[in-house]
C-alpha atoms as a PDB file:
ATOM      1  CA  UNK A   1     -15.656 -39.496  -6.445  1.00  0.00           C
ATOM      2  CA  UNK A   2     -19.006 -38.349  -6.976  1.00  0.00           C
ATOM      3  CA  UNK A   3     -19.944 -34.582  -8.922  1.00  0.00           C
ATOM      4  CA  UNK A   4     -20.509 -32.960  -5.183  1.00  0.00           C
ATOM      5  CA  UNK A   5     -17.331 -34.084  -3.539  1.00  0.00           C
ATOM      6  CA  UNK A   6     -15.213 -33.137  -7.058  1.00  0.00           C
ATOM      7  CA  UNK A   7     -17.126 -29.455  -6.591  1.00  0.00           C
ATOM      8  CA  UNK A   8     -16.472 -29.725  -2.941  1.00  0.00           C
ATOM      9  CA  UNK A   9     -12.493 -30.370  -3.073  1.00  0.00           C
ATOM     10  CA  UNK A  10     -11.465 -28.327  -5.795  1.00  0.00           C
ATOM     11  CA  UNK A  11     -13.415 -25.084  -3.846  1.00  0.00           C
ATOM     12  CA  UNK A  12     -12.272 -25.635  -0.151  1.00  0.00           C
ATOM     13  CA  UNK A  13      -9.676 -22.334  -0.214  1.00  0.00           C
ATOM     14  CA  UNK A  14     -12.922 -20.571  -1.768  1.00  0.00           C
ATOM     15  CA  UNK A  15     -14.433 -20.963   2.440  1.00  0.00           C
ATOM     16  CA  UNK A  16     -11.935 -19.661   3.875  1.00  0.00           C
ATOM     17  CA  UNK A  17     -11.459 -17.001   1.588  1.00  0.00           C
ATOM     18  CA  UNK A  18     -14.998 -15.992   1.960  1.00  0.00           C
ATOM     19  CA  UNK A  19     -13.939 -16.101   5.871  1.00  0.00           C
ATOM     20  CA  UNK A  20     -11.005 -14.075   5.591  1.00  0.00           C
ATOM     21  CA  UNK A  21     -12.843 -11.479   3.133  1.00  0.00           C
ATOM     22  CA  UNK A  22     -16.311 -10.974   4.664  1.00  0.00           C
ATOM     23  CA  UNK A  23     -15.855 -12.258   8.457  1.00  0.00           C
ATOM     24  CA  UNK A  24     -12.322 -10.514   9.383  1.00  0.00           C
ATOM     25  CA  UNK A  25     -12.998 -10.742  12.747  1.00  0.00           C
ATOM     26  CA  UNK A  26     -13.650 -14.634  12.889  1.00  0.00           C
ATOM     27  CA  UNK A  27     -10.513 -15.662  10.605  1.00  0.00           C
ATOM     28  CA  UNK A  28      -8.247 -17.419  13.503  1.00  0.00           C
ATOM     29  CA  UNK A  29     -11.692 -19.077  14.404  1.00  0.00           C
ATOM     30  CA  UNK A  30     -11.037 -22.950  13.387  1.00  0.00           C
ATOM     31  CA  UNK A  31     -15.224 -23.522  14.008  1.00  0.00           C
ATOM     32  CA  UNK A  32     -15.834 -20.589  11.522  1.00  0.00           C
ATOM     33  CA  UNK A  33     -14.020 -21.742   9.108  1.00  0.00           C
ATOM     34  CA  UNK A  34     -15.510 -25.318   9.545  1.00  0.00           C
ATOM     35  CA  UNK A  35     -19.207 -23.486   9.166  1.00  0.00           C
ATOM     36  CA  UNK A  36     -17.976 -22.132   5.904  1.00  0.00           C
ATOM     37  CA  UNK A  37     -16.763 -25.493   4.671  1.00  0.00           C
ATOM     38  CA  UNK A  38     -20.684 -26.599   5.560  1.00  0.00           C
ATOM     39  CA  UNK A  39     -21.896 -24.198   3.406  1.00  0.00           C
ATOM     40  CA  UNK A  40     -19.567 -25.112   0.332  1.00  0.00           C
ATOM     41  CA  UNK A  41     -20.473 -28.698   0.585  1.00  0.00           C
ATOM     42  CA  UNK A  42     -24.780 -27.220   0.248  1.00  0.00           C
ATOM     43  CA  UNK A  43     -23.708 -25.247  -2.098  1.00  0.00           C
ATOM     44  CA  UNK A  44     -22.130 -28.895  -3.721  1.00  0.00           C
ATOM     45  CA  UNK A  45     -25.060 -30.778  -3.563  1.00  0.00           C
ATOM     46  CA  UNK A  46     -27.479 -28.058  -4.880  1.00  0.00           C
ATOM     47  CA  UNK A  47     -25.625 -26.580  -7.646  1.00  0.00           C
ATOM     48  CA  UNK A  48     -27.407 -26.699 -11.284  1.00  0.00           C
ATOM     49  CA  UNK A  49     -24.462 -26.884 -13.721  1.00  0.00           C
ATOM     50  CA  UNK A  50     -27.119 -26.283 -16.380  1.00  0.00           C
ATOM     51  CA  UNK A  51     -28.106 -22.818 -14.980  1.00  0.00           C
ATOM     52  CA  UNK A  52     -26.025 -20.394 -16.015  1.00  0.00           C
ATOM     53  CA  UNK A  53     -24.492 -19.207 -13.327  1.00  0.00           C
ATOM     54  CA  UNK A  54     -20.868 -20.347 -12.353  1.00  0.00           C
ATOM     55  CA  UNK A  55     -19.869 -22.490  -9.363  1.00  0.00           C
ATOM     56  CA  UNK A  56     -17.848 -19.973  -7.375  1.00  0.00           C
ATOM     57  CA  UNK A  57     -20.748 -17.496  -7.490  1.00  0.00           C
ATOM     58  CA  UNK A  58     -23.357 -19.781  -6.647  1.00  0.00           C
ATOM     59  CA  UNK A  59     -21.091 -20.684  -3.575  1.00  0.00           C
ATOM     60  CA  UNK A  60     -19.657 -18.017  -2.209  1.00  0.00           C
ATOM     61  CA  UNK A  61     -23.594 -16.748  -1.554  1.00  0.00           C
ATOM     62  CA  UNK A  62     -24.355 -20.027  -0.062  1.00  0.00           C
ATOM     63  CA  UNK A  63     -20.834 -19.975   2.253  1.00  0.00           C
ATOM     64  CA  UNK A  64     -21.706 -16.458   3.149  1.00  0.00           C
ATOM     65  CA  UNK A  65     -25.239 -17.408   4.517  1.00  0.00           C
ATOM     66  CA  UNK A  66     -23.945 -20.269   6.028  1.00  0.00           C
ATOM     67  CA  UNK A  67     -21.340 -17.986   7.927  1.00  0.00           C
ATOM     68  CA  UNK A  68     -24.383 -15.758   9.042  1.00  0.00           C
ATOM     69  CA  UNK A  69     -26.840 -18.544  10.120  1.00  0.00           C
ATOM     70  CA  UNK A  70     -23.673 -19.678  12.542  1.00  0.00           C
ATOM     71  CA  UNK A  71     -23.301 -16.058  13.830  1.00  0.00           C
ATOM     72  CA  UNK A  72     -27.296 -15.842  14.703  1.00  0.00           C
ATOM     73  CA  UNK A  73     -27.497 -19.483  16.564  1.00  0.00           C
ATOM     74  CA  UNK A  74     -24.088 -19.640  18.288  1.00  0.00           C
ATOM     75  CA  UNK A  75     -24.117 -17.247  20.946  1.00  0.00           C
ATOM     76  CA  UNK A  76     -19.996 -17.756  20.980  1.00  0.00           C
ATOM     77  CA  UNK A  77     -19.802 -15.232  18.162  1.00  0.00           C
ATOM     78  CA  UNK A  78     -22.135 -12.956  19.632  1.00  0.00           C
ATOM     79  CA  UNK A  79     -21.326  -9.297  20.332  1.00  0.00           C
ATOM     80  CA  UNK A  80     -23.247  -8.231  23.039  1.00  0.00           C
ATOM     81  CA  UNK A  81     -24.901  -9.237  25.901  1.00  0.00           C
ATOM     82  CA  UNK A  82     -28.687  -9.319  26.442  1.00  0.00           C
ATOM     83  CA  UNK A  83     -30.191  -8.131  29.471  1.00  0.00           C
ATOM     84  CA  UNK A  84     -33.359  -7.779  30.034  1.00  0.00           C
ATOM     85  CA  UNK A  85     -34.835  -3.620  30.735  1.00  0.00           C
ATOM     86  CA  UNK A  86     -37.271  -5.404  33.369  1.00  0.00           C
ATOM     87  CA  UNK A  87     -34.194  -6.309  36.000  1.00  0.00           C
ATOM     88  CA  UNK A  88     -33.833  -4.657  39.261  1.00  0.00           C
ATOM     89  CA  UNK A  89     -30.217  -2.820  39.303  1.00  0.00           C
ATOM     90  CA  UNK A  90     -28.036  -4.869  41.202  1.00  0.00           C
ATOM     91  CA  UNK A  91     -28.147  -3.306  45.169  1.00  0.00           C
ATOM     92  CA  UNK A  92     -31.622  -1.723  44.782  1.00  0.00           C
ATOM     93  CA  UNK A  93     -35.241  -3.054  45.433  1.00  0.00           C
ATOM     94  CA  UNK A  94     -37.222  -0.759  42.998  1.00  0.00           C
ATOM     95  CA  UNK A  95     -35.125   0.541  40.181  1.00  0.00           C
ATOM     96  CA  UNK A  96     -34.977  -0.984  36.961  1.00  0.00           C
ATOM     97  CA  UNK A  97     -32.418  -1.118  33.917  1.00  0.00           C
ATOM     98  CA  UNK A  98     -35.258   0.397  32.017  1.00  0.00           C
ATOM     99  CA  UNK A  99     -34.989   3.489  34.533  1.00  0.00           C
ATOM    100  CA  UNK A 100     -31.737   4.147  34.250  1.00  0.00           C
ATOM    101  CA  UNK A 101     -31.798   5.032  30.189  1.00  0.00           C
ATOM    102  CA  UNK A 102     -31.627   8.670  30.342  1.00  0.00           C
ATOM    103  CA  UNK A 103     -33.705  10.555  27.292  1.00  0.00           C
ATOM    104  CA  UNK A 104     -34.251   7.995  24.946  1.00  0.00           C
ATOM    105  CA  UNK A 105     -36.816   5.474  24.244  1.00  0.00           C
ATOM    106  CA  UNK A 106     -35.803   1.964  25.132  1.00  0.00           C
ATOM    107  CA  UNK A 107     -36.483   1.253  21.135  1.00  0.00           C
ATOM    108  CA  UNK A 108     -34.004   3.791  20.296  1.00  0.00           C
ATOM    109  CA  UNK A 109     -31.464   1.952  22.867  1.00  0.00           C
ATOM    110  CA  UNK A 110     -32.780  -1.563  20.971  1.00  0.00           C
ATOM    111  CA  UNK A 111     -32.208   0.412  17.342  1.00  0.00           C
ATOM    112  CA  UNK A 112     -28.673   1.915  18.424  1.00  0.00           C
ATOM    113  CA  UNK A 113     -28.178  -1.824  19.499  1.00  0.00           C
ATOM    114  CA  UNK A 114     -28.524  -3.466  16.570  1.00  0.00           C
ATOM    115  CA  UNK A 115     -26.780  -0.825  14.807  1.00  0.00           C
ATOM    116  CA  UNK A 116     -23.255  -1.453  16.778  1.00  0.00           C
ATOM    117  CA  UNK A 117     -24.152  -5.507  15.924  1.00  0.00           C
ATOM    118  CA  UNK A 118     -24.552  -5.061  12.118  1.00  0.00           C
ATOM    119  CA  UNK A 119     -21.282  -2.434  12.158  1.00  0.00           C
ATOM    120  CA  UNK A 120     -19.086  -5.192  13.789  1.00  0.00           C
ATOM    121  CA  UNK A 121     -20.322  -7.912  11.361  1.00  0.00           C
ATOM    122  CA  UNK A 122     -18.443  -4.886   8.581  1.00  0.00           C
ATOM    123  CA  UNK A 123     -15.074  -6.076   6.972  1.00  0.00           C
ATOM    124  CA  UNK A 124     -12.075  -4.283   9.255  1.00  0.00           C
ATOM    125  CA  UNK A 125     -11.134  -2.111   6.301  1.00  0.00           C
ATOM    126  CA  UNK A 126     -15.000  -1.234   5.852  1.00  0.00           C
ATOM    127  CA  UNK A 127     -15.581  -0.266   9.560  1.00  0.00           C
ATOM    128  CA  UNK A 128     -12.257   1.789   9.651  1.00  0.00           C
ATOM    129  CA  UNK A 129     -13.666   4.305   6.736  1.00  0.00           C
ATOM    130  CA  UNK A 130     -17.214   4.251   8.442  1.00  0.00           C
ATOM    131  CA  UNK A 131     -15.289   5.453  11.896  1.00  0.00           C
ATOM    132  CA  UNK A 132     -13.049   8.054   9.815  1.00  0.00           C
ATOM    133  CA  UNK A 133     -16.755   9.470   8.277  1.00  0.00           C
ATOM    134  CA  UNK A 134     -18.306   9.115  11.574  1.00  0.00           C
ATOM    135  CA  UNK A 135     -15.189  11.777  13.123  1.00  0.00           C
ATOM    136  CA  UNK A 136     -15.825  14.189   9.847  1.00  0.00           C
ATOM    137  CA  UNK A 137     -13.174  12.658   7.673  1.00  0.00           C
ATOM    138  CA  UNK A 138     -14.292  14.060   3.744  1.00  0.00           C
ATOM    139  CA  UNK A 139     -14.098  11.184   1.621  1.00  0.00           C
ATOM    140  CA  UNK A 140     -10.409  12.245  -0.436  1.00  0.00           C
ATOM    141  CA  UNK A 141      -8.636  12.636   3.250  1.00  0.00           C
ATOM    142  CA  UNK A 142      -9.996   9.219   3.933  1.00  0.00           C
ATOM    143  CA  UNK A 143      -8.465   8.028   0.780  1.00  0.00           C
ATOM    144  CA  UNK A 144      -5.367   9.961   0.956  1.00  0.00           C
ATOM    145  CA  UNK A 145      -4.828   8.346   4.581  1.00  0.00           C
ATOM    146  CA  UNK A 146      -5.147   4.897   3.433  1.00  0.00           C
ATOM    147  CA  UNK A 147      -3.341   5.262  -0.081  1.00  0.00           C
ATOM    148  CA  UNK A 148      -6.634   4.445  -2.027  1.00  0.00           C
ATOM    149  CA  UNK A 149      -9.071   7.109  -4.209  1.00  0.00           C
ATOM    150  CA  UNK A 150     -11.758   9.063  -3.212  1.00  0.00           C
ATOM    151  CA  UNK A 151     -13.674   6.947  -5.690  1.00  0.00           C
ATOM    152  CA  UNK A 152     -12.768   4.063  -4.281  1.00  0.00           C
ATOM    153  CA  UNK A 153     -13.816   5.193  -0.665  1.00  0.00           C
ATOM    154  CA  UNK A 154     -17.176   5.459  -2.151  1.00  0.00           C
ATOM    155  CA  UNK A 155     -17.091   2.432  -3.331  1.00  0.00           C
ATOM    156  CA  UNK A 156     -16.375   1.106  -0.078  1.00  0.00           C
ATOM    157  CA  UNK A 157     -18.870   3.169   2.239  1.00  0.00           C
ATOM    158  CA  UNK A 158     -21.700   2.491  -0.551  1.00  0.00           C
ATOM    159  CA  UNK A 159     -20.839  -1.380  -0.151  1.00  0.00           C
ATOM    160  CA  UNK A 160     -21.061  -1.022   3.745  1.00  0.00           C
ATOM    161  CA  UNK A 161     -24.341   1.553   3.603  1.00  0.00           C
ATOM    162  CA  UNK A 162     -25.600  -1.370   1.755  1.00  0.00           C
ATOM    163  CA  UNK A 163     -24.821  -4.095   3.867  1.00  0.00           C
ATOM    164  CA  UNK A 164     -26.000  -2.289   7.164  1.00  0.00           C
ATOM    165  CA  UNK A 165     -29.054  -1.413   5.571  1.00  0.00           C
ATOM    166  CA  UNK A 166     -29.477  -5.141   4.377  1.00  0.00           C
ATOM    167  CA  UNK A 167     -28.576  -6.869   7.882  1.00  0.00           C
ATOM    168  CA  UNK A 168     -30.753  -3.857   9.739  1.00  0.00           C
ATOM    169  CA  UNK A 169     -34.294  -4.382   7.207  1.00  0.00           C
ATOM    170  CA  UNK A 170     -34.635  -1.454   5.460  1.00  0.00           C
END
């Protein structure tokens, strides 16, 4: 058994760890958790023992990416549907989707959009206290409600803020 395969075999709970941590919503998904294993066995056969960064770190990064490159290209694990602004309405000759959007631009629709796709890809626990701050919730009832700090709900919606802002390009 070569160096990769050693790295490989003594790390495979690591994947599904990463799935059950970061992609909540895709744990009971057998195919996820197979895309996860793909990215521990890159993260095998590229790590640099002589950089000084440990294994786990270096692979959880690589797992996580690998989880998000399968979430872009397989449209099973997509949230929402595309259609297309330019269709006729279904039962009308001259209306379009792009018609019907009352008082917004269709970039604003396209921006809300992607908005509702990067809070799904959130951690459950993550999206619950972004819902409880979305209905006016002050950080210490949020806490109080789930049995954790106020600091620690901070913690959390700063981690989120964070992510959105990473998977939206700002």
């Amino acid at each position: 058994m070569n160096d990769t395969e050693a790295l490989f075999n003594e790390n495979v709970r690591l994947a599904s760890w990463v799935v059950v941590k970061q992609f909540p919503q895709f744990a009971a998904d057998e195919d996820f958790h197979q895309e996860a294993q793909i990215g521990l066995w890159k993260a095998s056969k590229a790590f640099d023992p002589n950089k000084k960064v440990k294994f786990a770190s270096f692979a959880v990064t690589c797992i996580r990416n690998a989880c998000l490159m399968a979430i872009r290209r397989n449209s099973r694990y997509a949230r929402l549907s595309v259609v297309s602004f330019d269709e006729l309405l279904p039962g009308t000759e001259n209306i379009t989707f792009a018609d019907t959007i009352p008082d917004h631009s269709i970039g604003d629709l396209l921006g809300e959009c992607a908005i509702r796709e990067a809070f799904f890809m959130l951690p459950k626990r993550e999206r619950k206290i972004i819902e409880y701050i979305v209905e006016g919730r002050n950080q210490a009832e949020i806490g109080q409600e789930l049995g954790i700090s106020q600091s620690y709900v901070s913690r959390i919606v700063r981690s989120a803020r964070q992510k959105l802002e990473c998977e939206l390009g700002k």
